[in-house]
N, C-alpha and C. Protein backbone atom coordinates (compact mmCIF):
# COMPACT_ATOMS: atom_id res chain seq x y z
N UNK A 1 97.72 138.21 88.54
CA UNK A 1 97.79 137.08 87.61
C UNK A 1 98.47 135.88 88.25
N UNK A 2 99.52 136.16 88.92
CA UNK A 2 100.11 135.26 89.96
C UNK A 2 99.60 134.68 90.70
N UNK A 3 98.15 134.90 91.32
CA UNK A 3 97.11 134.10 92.43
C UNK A 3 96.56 132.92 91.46
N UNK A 4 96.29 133.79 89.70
CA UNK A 4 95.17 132.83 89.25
C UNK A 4 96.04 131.80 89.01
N UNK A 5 97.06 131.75 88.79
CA UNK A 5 97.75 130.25 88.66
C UNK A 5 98.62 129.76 89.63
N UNK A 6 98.31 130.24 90.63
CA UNK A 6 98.70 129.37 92.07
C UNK A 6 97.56 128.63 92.27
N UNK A 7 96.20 129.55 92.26
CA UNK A 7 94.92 128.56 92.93
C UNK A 7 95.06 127.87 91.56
N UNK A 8 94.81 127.90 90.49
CA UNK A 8 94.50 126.66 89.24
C UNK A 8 95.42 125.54 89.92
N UNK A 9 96.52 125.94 89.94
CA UNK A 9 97.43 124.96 90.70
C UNK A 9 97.14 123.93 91.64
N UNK A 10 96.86 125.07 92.77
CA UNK A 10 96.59 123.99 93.91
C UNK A 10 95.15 123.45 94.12
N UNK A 11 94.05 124.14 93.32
CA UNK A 11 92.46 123.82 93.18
C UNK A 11 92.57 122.39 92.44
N UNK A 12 92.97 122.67 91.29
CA UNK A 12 92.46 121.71 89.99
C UNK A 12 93.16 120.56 89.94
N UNK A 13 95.32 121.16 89.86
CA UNK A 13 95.85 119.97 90.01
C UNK A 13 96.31 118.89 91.47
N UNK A 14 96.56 119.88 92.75
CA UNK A 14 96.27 119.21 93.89
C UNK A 14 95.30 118.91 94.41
N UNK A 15 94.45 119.41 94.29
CA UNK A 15 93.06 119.17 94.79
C UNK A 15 91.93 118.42 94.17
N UNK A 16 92.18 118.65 92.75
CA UNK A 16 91.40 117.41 91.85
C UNK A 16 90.42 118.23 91.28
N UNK A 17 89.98 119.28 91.66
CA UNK A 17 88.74 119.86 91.93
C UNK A 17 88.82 120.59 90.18
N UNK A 18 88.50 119.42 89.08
CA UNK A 18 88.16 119.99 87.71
C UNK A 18 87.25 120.48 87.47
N UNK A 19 86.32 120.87 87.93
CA UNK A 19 84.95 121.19 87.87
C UNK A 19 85.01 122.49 88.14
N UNK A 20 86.07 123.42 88.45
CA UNK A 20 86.53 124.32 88.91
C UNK A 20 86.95 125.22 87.56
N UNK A 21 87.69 124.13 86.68
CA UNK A 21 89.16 124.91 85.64
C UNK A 21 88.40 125.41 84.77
N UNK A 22 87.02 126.07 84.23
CA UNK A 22 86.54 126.88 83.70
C UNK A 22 86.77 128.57 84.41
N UNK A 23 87.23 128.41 85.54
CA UNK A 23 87.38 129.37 86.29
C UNK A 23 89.00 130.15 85.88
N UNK A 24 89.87 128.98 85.54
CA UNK A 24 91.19 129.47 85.39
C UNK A 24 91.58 128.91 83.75
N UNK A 25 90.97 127.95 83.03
CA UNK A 25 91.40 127.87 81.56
C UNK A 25 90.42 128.30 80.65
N UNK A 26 90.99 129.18 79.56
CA UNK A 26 90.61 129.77 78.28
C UNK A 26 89.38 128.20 77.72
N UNK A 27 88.74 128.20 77.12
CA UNK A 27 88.08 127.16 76.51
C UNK A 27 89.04 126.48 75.38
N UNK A 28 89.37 127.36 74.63
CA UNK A 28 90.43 127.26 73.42
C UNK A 28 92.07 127.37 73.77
N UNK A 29 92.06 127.15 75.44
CA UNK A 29 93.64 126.60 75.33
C UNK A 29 94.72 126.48 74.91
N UNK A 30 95.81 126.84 74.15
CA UNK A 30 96.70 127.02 73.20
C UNK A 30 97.97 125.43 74.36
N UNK A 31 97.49 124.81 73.57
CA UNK A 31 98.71 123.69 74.55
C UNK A 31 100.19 123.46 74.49
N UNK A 32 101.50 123.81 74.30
CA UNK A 32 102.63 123.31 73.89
C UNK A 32 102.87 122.09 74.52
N UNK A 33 102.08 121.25 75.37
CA UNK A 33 102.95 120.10 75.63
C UNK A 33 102.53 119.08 74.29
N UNK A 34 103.53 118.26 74.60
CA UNK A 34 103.66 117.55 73.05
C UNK A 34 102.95 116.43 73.00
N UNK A 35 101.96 116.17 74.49
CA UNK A 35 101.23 115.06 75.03
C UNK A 35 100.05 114.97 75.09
N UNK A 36 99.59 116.39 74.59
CA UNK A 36 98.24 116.81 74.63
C UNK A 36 97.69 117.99 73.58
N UNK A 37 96.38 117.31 73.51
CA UNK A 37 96.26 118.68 72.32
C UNK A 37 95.51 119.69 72.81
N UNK A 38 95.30 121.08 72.10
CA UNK A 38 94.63 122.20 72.66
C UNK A 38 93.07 121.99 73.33
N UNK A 39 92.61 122.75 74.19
CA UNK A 39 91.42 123.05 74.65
C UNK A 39 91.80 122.60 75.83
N UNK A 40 90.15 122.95 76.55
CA UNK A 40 90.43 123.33 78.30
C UNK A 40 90.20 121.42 78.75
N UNK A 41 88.97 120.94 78.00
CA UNK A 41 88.35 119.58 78.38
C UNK A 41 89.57 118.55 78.14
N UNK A 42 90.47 118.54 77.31
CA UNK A 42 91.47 117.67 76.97
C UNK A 42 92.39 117.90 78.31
N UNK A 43 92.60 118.98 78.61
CA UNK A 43 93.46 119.00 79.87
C UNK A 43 92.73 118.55 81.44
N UNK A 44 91.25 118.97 81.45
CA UNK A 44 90.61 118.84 82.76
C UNK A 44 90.39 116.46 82.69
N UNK A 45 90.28 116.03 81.36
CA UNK A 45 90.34 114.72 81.53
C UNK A 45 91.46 113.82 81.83
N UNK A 46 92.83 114.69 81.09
CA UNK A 46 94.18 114.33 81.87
C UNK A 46 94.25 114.82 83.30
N UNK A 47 93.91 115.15 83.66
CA UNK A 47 93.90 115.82 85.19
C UNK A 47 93.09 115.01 85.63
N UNK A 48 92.00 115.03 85.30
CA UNK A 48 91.02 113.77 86.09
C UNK A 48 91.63 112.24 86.06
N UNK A 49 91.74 111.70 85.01
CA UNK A 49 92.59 110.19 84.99
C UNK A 49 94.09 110.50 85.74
N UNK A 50 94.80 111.60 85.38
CA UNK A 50 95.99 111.71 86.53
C UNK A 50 95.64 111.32 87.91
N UNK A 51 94.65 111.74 88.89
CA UNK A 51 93.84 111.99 89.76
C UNK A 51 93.76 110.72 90.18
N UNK A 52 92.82 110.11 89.44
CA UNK A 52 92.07 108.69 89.76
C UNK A 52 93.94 107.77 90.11
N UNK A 53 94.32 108.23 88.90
CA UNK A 53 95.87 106.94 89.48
C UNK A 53 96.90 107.36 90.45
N UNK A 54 97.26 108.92 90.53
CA UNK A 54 97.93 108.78 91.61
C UNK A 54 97.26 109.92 92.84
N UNK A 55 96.17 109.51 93.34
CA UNK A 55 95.48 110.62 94.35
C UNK A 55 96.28 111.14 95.26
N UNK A 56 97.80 111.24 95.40
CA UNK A 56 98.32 111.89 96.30
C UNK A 56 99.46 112.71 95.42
N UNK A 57 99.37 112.82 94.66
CA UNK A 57 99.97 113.60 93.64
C UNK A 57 99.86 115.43 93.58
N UNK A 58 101.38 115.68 93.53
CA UNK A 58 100.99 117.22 93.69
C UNK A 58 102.24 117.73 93.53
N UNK A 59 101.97 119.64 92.79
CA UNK A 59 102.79 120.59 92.91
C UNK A 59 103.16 121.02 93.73
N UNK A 60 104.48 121.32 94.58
CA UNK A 60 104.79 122.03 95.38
C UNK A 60 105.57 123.09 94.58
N UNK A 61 105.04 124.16 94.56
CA UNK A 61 105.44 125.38 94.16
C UNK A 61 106.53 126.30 94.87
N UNK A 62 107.79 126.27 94.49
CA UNK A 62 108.71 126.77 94.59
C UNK A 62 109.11 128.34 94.68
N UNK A 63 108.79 128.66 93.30
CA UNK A 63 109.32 130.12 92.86
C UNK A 63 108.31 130.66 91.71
N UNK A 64 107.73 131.53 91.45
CA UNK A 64 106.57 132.01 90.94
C UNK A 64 107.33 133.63 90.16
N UNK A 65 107.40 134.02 89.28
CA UNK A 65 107.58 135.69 88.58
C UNK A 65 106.92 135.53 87.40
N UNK A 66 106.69 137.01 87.23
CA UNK A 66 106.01 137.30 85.71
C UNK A 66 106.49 138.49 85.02
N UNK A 67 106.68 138.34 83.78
CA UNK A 67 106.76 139.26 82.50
C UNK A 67 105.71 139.84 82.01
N UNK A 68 105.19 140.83 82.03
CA UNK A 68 103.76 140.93 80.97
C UNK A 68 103.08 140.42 81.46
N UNK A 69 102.41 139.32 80.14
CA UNK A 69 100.98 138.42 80.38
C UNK A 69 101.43 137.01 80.58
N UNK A 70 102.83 136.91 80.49
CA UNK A 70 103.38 135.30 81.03
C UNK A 70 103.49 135.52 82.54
N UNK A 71 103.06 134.19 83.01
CA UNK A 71 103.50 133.74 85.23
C UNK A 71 104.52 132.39 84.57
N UNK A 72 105.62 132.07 85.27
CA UNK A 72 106.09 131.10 85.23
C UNK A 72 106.12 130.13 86.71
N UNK A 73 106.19 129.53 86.62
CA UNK A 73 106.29 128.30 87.84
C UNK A 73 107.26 127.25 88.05
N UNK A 74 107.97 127.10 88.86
CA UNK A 74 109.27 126.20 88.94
C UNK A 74 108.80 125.32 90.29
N UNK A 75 108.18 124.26 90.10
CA UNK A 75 107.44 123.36 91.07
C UNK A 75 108.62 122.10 90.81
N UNK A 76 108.01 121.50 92.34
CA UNK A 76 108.53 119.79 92.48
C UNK A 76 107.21 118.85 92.23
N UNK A 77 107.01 117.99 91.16
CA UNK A 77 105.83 117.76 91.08
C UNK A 77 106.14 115.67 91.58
N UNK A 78 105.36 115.90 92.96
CA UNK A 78 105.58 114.40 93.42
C UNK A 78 104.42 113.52 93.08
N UNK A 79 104.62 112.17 92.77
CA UNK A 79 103.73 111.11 92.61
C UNK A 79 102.94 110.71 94.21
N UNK A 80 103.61 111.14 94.88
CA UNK A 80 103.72 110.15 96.27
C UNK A 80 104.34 110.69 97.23
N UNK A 81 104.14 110.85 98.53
CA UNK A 81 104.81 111.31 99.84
C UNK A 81 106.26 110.75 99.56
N UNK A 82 106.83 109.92 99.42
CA UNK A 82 108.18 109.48 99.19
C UNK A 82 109.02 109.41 97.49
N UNK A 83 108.12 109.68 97.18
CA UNK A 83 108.47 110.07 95.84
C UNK A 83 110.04 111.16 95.60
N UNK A 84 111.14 111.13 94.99
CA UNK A 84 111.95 111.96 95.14
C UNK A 84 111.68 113.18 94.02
N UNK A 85 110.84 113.00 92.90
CA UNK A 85 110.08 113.95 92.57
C UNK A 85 110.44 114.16 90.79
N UNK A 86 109.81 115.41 90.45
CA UNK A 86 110.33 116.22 88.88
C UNK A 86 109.82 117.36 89.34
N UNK A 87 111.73 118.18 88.54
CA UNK A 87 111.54 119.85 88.73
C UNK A 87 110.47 119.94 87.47
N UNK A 88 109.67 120.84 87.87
CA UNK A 88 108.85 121.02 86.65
C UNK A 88 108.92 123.11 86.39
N UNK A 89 108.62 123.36 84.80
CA UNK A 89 108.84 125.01 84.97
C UNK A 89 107.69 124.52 84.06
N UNK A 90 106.63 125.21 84.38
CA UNK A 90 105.74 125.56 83.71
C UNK A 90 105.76 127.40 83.59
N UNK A 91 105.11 127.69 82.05
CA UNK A 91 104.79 129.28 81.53
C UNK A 91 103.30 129.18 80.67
N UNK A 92 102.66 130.02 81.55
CA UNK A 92 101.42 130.42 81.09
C UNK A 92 100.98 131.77 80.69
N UNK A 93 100.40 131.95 79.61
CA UNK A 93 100.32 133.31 79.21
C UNK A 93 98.73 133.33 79.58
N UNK A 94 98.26 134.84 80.14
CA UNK A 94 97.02 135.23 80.89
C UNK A 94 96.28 135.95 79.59
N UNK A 95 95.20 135.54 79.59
CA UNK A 95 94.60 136.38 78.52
C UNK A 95 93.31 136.96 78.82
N UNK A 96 92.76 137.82 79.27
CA UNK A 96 91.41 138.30 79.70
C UNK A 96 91.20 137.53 80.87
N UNK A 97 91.83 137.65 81.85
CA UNK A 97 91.61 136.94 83.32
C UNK A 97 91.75 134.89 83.31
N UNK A 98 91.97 134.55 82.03
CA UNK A 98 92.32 133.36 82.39
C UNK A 98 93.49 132.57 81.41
N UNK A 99 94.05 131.61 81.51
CA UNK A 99 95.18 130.83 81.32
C UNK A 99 95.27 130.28 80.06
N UNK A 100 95.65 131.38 78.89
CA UNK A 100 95.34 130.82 77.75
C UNK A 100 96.45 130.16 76.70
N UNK A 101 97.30 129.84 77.02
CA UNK A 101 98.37 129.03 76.95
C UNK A 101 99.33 128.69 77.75
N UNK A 102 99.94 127.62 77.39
CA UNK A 102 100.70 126.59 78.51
C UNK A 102 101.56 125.59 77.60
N UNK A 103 103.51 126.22 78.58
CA UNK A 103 104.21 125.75 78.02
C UNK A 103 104.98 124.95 79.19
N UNK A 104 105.72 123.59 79.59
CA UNK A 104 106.04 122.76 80.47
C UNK A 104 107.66 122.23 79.91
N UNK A 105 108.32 121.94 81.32
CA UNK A 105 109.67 121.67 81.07
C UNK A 105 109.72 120.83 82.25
N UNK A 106 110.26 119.34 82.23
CA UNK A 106 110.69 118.46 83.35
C UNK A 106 111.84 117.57 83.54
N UNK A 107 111.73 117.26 84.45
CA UNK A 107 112.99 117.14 84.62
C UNK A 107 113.17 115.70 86.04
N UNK A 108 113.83 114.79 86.08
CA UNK A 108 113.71 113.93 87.38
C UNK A 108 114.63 114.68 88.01
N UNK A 109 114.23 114.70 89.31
CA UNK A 109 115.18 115.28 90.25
C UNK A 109 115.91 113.90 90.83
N UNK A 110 117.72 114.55 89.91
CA UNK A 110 118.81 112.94 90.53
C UNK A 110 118.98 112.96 92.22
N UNK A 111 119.52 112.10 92.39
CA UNK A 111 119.50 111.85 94.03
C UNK A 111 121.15 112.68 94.29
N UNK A 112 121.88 113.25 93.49
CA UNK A 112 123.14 114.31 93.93
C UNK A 112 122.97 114.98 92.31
N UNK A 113 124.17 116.39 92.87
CA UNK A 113 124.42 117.04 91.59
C UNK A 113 125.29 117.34 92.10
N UNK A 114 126.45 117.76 91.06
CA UNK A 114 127.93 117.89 90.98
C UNK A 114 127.80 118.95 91.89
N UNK A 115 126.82 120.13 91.83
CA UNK A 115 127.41 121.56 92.67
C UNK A 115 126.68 120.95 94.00
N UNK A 116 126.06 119.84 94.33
CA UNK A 116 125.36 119.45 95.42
C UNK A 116 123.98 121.12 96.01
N UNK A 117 123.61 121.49 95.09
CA UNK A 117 122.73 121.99 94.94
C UNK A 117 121.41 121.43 94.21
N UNK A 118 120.10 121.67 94.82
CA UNK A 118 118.98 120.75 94.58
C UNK A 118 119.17 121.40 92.74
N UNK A 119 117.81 120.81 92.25
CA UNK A 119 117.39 121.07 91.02
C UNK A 119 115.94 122.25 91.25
N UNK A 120 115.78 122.10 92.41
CA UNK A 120 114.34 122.55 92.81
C UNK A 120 114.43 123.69 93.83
C-alpha cells in the first residue's frame, strides 16, 4: 500500500502525469481538506492548475508508515528549487487497491527552531 502512494505521489503530483490518478484515486474520494470537495476529478484539476503555475513544484518524501488501511506521509512540499518549503503530513486510507480518502496537515518550514532541529 506504501508503493501506491509513493508512485501517486511522485506520478501525478511531481510529475503532473493526471491522466494517470484513476490508477491511484477511488472515483468517490472522501476529501478532508477544507479547500476542496470530494471526488477524484476535483483533485486531478487542482493538480493540473497547480502544475500549469508552479511546474517545478514537488514532494520530497521524507518518512512513509502505515496502520491498517491508513499510509501516512511527512513530505517537504517546495514551490521552487529555492523555495525553503512546507512540512506537509498527509493520511490516506486504501480501499480495494486505491486511495480512498485523504487527510493533510501544513506547515511553513521557519528558517530556525528553538531545538534547531528541522520541521522536516
Amino acid at each position: 500500500m506504501s508503493q501506491l502512494v509513493r508512485d501517486y505521489i511522485e506520478l501525478v503530483w511531481n510529475q503532473g502525469r493526471t491522466g494517470e490518478a484513476d490508477r491511484f484515486l477511488a472515483e468517490n474520494l472522501i476529501q478532508h481538506n477544507p479547500n476542496l470537495p470530494d471526488g477524484r476529478k476535483p483533485l486531478v484539476d487542482f493538480i493540473g492548475g497547480l502544475r500549469e503555475q508552479l511546474p517545478l513544484a514537488r514532494f520530497g518524501i521524507r518518512r512513509v508508515a502505515a496502520e491498517g488501511d491508513l499510509i501516512f506521509v511527512h513530505s517537504l512540499f517546495t514551490a521552487h528549487p529555492e523555495d525553503r518549503g512546507t512540512a506537509v503530513v498527509d493520511i490516506f486510507r486504501i480501499e480495494d487497491g486505491l486511495i480512498a480518502e485523504h487527510w493533510d496537515l501544513r506547515e511553513d518550514v521557519p528558517e530556525t527552531t528553538v531545538s534547531g532541529h528541522g520541521i522536516v
